[in-house]
C-alpha atoms as a PDB file:
ATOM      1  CA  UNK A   1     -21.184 -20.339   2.629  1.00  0.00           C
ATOM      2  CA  UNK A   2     -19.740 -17.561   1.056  1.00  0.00           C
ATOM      3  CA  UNK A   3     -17.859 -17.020   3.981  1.00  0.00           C
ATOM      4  CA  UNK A   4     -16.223 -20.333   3.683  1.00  0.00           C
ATOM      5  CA  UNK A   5     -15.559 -19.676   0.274  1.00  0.00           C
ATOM      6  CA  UNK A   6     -13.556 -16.291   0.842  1.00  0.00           C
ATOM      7  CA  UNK A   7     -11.601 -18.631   4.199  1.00  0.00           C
ATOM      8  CA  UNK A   8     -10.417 -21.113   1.464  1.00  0.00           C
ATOM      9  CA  UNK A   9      -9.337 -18.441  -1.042  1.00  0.00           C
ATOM     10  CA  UNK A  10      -6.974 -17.032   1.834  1.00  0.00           C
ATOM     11  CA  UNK A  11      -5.698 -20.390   3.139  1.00  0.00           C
ATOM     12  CA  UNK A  12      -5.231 -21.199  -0.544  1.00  0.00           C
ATOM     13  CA  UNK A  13      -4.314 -18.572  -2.827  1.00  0.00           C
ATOM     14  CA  UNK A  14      -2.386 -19.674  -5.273  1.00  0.00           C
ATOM     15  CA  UNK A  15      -4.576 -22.682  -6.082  1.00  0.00           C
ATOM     16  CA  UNK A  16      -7.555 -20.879  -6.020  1.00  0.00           C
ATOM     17  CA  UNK A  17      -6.546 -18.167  -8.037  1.00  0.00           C
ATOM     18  CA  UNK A  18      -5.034 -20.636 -10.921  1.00  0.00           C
ATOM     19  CA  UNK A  19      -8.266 -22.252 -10.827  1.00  0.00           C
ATOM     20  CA  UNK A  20     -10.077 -19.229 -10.902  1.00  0.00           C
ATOM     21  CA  UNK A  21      -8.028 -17.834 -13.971  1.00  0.00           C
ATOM     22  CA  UNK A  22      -9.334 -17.831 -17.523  1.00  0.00           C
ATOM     23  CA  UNK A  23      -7.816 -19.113 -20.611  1.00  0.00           C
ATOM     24  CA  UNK A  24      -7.648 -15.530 -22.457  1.00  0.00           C
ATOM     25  CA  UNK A  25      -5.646 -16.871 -25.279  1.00  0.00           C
ATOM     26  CA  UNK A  26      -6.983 -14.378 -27.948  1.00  0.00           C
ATOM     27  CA  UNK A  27      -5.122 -11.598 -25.637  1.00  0.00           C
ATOM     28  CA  UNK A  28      -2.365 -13.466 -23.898  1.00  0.00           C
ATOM     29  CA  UNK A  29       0.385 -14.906 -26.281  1.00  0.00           C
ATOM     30  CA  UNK A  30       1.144 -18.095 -25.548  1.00  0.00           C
ATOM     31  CA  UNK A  31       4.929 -19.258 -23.970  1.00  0.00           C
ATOM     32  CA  UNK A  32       5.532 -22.492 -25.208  1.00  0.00           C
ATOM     33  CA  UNK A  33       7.117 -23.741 -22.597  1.00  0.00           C
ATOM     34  CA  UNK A  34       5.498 -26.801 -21.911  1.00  0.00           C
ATOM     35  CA  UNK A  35       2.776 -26.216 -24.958  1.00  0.00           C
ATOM     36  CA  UNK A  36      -1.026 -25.787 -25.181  1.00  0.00           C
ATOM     37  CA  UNK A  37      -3.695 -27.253 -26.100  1.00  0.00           C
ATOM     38  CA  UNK A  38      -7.007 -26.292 -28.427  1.00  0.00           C
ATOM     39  CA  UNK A  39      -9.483 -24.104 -27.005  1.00  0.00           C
ATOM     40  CA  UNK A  40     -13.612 -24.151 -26.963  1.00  0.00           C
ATOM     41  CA  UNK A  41     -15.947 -21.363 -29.190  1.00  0.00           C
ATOM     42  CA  UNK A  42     -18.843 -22.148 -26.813  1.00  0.00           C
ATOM     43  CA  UNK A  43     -18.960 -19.146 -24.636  1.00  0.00           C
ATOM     44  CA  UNK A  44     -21.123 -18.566 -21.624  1.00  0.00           C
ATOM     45  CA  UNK A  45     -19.308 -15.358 -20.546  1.00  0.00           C
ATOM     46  CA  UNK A  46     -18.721 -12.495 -22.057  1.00  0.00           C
ATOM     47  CA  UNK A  47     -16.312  -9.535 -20.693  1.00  0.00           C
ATOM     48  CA  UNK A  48     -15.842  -7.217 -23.646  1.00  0.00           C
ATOM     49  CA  UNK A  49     -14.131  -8.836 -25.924  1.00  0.00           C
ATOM     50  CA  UNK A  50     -12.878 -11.323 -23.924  1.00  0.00           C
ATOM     51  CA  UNK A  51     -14.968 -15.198 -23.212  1.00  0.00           C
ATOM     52  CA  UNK A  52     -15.135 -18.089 -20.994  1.00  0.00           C
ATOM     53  CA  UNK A  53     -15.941 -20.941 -22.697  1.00  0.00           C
ATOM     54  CA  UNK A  54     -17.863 -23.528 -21.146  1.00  0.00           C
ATOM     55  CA  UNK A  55     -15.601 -25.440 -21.207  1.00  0.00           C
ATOM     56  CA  UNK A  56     -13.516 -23.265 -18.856  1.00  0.00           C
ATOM     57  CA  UNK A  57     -16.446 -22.572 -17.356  1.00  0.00           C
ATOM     58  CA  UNK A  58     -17.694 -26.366 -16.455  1.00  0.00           C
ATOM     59  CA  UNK A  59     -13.540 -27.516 -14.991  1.00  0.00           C
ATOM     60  CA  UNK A  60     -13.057 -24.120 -13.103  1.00  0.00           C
ATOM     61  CA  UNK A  61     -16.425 -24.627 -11.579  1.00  0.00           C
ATOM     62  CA  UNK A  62     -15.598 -28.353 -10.779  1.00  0.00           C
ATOM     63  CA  UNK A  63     -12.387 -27.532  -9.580  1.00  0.00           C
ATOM     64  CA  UNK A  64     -13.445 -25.119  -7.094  1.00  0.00           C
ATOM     65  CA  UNK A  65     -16.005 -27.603  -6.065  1.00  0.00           C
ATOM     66  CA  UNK A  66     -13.860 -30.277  -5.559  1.00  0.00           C
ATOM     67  CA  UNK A  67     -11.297 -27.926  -3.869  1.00  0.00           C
ATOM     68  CA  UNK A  68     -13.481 -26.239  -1.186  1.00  0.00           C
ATOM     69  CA  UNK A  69     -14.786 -29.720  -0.567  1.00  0.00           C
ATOM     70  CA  UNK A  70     -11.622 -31.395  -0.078  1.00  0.00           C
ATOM     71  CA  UNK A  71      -9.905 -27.945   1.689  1.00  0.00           C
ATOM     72  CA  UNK A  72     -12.838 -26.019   3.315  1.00  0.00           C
ATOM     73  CA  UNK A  73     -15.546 -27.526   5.968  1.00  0.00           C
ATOM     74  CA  UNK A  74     -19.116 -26.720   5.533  1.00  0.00           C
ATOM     75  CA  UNK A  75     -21.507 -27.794   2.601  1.00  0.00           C
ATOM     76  CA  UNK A  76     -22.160 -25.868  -0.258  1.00  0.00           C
ATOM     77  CA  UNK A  77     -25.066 -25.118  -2.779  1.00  0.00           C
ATOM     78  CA  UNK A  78     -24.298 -25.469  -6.396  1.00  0.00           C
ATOM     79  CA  UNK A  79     -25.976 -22.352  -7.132  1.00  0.00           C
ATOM     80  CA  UNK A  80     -24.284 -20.235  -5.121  1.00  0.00           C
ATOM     81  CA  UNK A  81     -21.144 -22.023  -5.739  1.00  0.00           C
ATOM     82  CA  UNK A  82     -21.673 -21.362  -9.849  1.00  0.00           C
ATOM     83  CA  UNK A  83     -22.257 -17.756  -9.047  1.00  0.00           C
ATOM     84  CA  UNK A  84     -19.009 -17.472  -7.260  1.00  0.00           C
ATOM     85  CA  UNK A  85     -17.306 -18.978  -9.971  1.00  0.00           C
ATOM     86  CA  UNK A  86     -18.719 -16.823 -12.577  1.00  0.00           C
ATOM     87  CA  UNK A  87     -17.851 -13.775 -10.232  1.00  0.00           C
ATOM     88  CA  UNK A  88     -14.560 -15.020 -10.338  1.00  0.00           C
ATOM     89  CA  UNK A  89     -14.034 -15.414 -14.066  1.00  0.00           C
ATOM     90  CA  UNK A  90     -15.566 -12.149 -14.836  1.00  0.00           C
ATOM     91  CA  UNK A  91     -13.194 -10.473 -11.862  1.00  0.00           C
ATOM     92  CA  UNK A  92     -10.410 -11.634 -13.605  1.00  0.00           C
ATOM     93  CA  UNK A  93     -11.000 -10.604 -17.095  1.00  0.00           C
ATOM     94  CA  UNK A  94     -11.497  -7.315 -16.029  1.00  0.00           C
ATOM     95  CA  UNK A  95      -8.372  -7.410 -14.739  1.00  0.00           C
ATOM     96  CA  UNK A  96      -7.007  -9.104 -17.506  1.00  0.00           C
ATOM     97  CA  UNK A  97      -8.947  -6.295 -19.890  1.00  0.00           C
ATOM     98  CA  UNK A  98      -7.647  -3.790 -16.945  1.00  0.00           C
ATOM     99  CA  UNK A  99      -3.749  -5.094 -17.875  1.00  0.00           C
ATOM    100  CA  UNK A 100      -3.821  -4.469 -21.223  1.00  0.00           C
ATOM    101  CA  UNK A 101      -5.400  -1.265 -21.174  1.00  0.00           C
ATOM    102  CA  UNK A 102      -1.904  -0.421 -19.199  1.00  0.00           C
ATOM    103  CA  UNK A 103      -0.151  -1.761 -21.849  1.00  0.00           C
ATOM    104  CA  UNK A 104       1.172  -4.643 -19.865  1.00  0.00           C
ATOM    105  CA  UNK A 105       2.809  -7.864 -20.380  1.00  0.00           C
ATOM    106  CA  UNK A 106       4.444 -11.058 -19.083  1.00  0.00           C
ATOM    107  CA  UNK A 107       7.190 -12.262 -20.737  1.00  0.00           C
ATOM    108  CA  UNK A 108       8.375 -15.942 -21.013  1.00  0.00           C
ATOM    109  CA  UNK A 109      11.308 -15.879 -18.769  1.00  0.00           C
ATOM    110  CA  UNK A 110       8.856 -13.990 -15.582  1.00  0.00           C
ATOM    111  CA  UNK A 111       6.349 -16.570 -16.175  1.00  0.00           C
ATOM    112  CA  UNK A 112       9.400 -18.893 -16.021  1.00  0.00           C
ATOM    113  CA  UNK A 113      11.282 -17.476 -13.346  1.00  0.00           C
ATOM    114  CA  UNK A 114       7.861 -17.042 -11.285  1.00  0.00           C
ATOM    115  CA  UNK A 115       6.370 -20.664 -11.545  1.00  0.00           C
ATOM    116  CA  UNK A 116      10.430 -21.924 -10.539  1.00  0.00           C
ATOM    117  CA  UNK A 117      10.414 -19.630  -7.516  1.00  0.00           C
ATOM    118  CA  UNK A 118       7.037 -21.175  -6.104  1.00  0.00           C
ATOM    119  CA  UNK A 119       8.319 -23.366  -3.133  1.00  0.00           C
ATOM    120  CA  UNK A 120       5.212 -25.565  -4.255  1.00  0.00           C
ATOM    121  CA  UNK A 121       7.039 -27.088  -7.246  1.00  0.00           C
ATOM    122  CA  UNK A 122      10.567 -27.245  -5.767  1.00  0.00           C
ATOM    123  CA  UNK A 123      12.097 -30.228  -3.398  1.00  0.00           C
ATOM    124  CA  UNK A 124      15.322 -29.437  -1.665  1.00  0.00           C
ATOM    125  CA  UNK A 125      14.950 -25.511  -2.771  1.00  0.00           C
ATOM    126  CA  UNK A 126      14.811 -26.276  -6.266  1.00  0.00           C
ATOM    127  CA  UNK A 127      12.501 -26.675  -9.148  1.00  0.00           C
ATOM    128  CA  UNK A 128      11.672 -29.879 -10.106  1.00  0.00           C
ATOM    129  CA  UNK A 129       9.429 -30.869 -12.974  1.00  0.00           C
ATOM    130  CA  UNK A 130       7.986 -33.627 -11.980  1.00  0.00           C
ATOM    131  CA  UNK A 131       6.815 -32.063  -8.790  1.00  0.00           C
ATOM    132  CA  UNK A 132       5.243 -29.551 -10.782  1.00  0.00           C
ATOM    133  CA  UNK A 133       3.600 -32.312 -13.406  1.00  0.00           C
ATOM    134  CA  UNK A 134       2.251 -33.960  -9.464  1.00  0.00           C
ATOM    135  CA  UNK A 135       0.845 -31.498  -8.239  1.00  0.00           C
ATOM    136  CA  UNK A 136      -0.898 -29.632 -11.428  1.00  0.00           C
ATOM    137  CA  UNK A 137      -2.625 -33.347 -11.909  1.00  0.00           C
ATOM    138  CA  UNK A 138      -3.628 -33.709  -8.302  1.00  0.00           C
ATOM    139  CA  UNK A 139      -5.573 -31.165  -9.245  1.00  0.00           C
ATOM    140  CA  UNK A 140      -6.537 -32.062 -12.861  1.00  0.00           C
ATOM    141  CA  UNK A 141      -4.276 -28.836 -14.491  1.00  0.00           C
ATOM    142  CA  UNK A 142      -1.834 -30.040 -17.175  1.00  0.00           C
ATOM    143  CA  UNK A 143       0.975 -27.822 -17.434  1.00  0.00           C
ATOM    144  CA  UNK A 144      -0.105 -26.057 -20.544  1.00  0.00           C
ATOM    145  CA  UNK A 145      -3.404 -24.907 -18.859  1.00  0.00           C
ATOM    146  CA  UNK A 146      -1.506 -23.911 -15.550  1.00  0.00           C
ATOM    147  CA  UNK A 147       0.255 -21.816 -17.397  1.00  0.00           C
ATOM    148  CA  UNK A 148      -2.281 -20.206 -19.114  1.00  0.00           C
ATOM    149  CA  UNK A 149      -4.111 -19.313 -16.268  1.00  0.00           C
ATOM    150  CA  UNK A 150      -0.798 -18.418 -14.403  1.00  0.00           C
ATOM    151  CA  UNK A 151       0.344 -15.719 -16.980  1.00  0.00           C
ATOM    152  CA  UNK A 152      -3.540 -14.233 -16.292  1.00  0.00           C
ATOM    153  CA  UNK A 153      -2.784 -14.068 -12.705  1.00  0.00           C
ATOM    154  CA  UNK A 154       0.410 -12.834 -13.002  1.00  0.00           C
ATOM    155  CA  UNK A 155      -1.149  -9.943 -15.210  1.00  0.00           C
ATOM    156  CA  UNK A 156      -3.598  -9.286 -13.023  1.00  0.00           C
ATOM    157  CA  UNK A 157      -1.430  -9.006 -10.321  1.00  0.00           C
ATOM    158  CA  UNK A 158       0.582  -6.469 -12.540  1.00  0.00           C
ATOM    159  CA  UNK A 159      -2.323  -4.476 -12.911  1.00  0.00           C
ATOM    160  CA  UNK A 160      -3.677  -4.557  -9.366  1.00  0.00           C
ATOM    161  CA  UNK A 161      -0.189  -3.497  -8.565  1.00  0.00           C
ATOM    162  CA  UNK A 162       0.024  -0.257 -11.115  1.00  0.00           C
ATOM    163  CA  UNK A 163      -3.786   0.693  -8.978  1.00  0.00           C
ATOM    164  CA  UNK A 164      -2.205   0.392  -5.077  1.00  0.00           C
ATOM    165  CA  UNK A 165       1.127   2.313  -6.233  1.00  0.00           C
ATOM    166  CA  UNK A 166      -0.661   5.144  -7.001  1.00  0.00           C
ATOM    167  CA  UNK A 167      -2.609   5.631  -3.697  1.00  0.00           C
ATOM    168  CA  UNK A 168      -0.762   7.293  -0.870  1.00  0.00           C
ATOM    169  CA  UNK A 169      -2.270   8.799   2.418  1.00  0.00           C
ATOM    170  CA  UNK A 170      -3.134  12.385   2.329  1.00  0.00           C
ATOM    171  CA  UNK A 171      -1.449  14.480   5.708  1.00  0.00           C
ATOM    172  CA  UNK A 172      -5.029  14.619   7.064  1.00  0.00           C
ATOM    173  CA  UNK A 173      -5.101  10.697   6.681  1.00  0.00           C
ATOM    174  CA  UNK A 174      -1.811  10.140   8.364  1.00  0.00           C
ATOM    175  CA  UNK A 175      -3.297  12.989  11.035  1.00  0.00           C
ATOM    176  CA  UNK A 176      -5.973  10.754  11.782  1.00  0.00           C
ATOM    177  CA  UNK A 177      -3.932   7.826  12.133  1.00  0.00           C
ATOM    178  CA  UNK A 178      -1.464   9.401  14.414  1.00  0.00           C
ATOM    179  CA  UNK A 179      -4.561  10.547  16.707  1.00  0.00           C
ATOM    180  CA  UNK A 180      -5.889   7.144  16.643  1.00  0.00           C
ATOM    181  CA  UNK A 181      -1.848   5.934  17.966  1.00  0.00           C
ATOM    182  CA  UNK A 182      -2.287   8.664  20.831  1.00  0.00           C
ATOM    183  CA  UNK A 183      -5.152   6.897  22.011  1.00  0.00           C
ATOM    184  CA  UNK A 184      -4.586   3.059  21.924  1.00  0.00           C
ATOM    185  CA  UNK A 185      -3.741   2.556  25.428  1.00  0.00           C
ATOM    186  CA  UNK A 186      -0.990  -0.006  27.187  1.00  0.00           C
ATOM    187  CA  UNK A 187       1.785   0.754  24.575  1.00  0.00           C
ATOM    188  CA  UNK A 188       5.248   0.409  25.395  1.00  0.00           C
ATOM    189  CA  UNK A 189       7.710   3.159  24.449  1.00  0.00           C
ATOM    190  CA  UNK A 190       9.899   1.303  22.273  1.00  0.00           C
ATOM    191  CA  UNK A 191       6.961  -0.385  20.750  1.00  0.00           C
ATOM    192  CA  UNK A 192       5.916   3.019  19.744  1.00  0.00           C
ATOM    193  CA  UNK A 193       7.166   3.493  16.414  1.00  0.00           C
ATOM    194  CA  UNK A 194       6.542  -0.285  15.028  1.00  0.00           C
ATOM    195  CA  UNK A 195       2.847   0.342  16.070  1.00  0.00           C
ATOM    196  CA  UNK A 196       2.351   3.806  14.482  1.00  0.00           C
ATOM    197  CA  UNK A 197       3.738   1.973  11.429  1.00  0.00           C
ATOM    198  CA  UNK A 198       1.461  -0.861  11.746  1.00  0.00           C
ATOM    199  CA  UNK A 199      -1.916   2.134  11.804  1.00  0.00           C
ATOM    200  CA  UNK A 200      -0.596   3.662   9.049  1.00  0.00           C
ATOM    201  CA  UNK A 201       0.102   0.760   7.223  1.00  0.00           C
ATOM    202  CA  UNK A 202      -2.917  -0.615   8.014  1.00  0.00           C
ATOM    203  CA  UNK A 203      -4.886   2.707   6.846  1.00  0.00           C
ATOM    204  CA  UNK A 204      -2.701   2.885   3.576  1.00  0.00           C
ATOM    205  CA  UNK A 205      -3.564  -1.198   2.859  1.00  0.00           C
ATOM    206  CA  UNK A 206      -7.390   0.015   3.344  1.00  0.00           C
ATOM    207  CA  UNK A 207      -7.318   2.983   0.783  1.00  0.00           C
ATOM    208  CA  UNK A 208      -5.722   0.455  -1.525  1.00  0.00           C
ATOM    209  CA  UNK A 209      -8.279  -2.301  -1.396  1.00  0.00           C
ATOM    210  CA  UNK A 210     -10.947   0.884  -1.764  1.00  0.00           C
ATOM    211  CA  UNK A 211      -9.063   2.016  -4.891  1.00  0.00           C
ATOM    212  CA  UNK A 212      -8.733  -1.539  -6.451  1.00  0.00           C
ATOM    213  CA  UNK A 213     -12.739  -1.754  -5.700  1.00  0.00           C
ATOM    214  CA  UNK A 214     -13.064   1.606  -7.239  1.00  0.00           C
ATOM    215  CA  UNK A 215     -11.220   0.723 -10.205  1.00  0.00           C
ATOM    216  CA  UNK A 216     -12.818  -2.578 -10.807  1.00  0.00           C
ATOM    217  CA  UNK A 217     -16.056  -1.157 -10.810  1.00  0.00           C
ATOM    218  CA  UNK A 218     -15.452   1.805 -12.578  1.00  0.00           C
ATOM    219  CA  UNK A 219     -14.293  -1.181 -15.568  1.00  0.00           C
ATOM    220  CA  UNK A 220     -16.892  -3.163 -14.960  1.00  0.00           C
ATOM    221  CA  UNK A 221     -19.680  -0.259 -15.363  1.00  0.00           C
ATOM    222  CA  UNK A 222     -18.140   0.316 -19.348  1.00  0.00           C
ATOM    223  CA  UNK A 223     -17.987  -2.919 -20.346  1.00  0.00           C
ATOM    224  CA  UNK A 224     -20.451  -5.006 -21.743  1.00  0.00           C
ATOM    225  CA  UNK A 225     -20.853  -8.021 -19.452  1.00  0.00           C
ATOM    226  CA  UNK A 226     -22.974 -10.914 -20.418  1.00  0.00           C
ATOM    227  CA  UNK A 227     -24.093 -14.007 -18.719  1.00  0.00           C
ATOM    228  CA  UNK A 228     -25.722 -17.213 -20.692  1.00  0.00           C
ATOM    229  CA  UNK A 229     -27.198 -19.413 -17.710  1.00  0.00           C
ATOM    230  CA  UNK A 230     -28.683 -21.281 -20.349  1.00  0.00           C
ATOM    231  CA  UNK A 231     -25.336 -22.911 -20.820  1.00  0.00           C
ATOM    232  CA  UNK A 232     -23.985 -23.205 -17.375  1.00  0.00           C
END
């Protein structure tokens, strides 16, 4: 199952992650584009100082349901599914926490610009609104909410970013992946360089995703996390 889970999250992204976002509005500053609405107290996560209502809790987890459902073959067991949701809230507050430890920010015309540039919401290669207003209530998101949970993401992503810039291979790691090119046999001269790039690439992508898991841990070890089942 969880397998299927991670197979929707690539096919989907964007979706998923918007439904996987939290409504941090104690630390994000709202844009007032379209508006937004009141929030729950009720929390049933806690990620330092940051919550999840249940409310957020109870229409991310049956959004994700009804997404991997609708988007994903296999069945699925609501337990596991409401841990995976909770993983995925308390993922992204760290990051969110993460963000503004780096003193980071997204300001109205990025969360603007971005949400215009998403080929999603345009029709003939531009933005229309009521595409957008379609397609965020196909999947019961009103705009205010999207963007919420889009300004998290987009955050998150700023944050994730600031970790991978500041890993680069070492010369014994770009040693080892210029022995590994010597040995892959059947490659064409020409096609030499491209595929040298592609190991080295593929070596530096790996040390990234090891120093985002490094990072996330290292956060989530400090800060007090707490779970109240009793409310799920």
């Amino acid at each position: 199952m969880i397998k299927l889970m991670r197979e929707g999250a690539h096919k989907y992204p964007w979706l998923l992650k918007s439904i996987m976002g939290t409504l941090a509005i104690a630390f994000v500053i709202t844009m007032g584009w379209w508006g937004f609405g009141e929030q729950e107290t009720n929390a049933v996560v806690s990620v330092g100082d940051l919550t999840v209502t249940r409310d957020e809790y109870r229409r991310t987890f049956e959004n994700t349901y009804r997404f991997y459902k609708e988007n994903v073959q296999g069945d699925f067991k609501e337990e596991t599914l409401k841990q995976f949701v909770i993983d995925g809230l308390i993922e992204n507050k760290i990051w969110t926490l993460a963000a503004r430890d780096m003193g980071l920010s997204v300001s109205p015309a990025e969360l603007r610009d971005s949400i215009m540039q998403r080929k999603d919401f345009q029709r003939n290669g531009t933005f229309d609104p009521d595409v957008y207003r379609r397609i965020l209530a196909a999947n019961r998101l009103t705009p205010a909410l999207f963007e919420s949970l889009y300004t998290v993401e987009l955050l998150s992503a700023k944050a994730m970013t600031v970790v991978r810039d500041s890993v680069a291979l070492t010369p014994a790691e770009i040693a080892e992946a210029q022995a590994l090119m010597a040995r892959q046999p059947d490659v064409k001269p020409n096609a030499g360089q491209s595929a040298s790039e592609r190991i080295l690439q593929d070596f530096l992508m790996q040390k990234q995703q090891r120093a985002l898991l490094a990072y996330k841990e290292s956060m989530k070890a400090r800060l007090p996390i707490k779970i109240h089942k009793e409310l799920l």
